[in-house]
C-alpha atoms as a PDB file:
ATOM      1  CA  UNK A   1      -5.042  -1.624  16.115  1.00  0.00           C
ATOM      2  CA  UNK A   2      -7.751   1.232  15.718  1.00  0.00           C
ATOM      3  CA  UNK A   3      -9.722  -0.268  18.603  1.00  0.00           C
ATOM      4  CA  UNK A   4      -6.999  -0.701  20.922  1.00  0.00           C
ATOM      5  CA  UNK A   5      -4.791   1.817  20.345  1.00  0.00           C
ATOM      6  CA  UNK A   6      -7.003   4.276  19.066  1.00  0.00           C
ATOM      7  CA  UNK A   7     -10.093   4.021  21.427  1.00  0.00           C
ATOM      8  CA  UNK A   8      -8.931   2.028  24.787  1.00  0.00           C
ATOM      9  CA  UNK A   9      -5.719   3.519  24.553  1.00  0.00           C
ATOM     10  CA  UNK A  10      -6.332   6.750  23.463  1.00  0.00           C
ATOM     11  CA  UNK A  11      -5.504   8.790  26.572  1.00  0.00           C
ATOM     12  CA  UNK A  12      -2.219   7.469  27.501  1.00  0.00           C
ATOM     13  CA  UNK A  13      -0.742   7.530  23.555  1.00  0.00           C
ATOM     14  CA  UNK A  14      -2.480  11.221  23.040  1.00  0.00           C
ATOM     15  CA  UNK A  15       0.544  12.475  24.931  1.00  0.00           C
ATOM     16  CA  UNK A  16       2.719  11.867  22.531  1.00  0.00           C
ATOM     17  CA  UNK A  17       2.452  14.223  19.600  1.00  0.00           C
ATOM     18  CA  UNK A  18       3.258  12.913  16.129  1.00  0.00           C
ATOM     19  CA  UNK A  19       2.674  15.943  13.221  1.00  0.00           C
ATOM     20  CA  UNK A  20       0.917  17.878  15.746  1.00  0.00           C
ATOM     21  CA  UNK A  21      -1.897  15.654  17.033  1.00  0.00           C
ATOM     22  CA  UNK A  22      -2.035  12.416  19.394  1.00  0.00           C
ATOM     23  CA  UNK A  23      -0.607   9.233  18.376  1.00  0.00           C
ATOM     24  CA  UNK A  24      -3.703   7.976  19.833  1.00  0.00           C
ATOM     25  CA  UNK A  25      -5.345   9.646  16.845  1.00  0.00           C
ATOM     26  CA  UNK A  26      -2.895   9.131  14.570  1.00  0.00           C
ATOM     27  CA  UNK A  27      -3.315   4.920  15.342  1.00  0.00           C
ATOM     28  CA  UNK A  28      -6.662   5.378  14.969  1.00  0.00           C
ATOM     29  CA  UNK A  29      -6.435   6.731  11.815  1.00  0.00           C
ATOM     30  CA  UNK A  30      -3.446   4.822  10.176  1.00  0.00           C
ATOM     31  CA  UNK A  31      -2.436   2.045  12.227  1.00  0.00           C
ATOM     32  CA  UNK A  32      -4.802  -0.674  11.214  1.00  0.00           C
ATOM     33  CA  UNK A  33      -3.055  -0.417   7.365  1.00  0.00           C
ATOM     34  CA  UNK A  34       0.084  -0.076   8.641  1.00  0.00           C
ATOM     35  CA  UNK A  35      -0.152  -3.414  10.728  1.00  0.00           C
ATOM     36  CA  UNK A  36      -2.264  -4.933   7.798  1.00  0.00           C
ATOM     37  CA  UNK A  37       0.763  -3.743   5.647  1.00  0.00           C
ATOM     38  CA  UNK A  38       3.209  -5.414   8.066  1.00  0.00           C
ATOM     39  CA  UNK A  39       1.431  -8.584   8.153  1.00  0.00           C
ATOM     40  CA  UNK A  40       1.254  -9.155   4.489  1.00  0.00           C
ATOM     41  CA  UNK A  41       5.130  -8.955   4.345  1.00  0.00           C
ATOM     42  CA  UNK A  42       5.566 -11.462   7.410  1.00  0.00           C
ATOM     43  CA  UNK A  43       3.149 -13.979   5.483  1.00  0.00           C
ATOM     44  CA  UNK A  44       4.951 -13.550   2.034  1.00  0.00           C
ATOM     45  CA  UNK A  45       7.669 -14.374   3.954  1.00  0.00           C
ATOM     46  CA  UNK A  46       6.825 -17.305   5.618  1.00  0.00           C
ATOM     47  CA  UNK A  47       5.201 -18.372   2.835  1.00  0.00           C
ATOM     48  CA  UNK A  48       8.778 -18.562   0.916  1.00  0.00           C
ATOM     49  CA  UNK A  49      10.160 -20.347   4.021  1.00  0.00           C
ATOM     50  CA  UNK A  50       8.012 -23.104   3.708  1.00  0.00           C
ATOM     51  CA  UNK A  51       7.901 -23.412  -0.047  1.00  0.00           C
ATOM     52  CA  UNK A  52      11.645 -24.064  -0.121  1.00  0.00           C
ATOM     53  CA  UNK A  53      11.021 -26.525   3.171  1.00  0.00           C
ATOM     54  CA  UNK A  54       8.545 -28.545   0.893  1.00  0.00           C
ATOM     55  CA  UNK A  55      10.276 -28.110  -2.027  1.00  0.00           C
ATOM     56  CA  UNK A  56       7.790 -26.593  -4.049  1.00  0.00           C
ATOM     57  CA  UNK A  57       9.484 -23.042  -4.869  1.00  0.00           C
ATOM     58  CA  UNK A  58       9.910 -21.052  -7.842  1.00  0.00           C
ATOM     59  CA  UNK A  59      13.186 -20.600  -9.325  1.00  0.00           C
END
């Protein structure tokens, strides 16, 4: 997310202010968490799923 959006990207997204500077900078700066955040709820999630597919979940 920092790479992408925060280097290659950076021109396009820096038009588009978010708390007074770019959202280019602002992905650089917090995006990576906040995608890292993201993906640790989609894999607790799917983790669940397939727990209670295999029968091996927690009651």
């Amino acid at each position: 997310m920092s790479y992408l959006f925060g280097i290659i990207l950076a021109e396009p997204l820096n038009a588009i202010k978010v708390g007074g500077v770019g959202l280019g900078f602002w992905f650089a700066q917090q995006g990576s968490i906040y995608t890292f955040l993201v993906l640790i709820f989609f894999y607790a999630k799917r983790m669940n799923a397939l727990d209670i597919e295999f029968d091996v979940h927690e009651d």
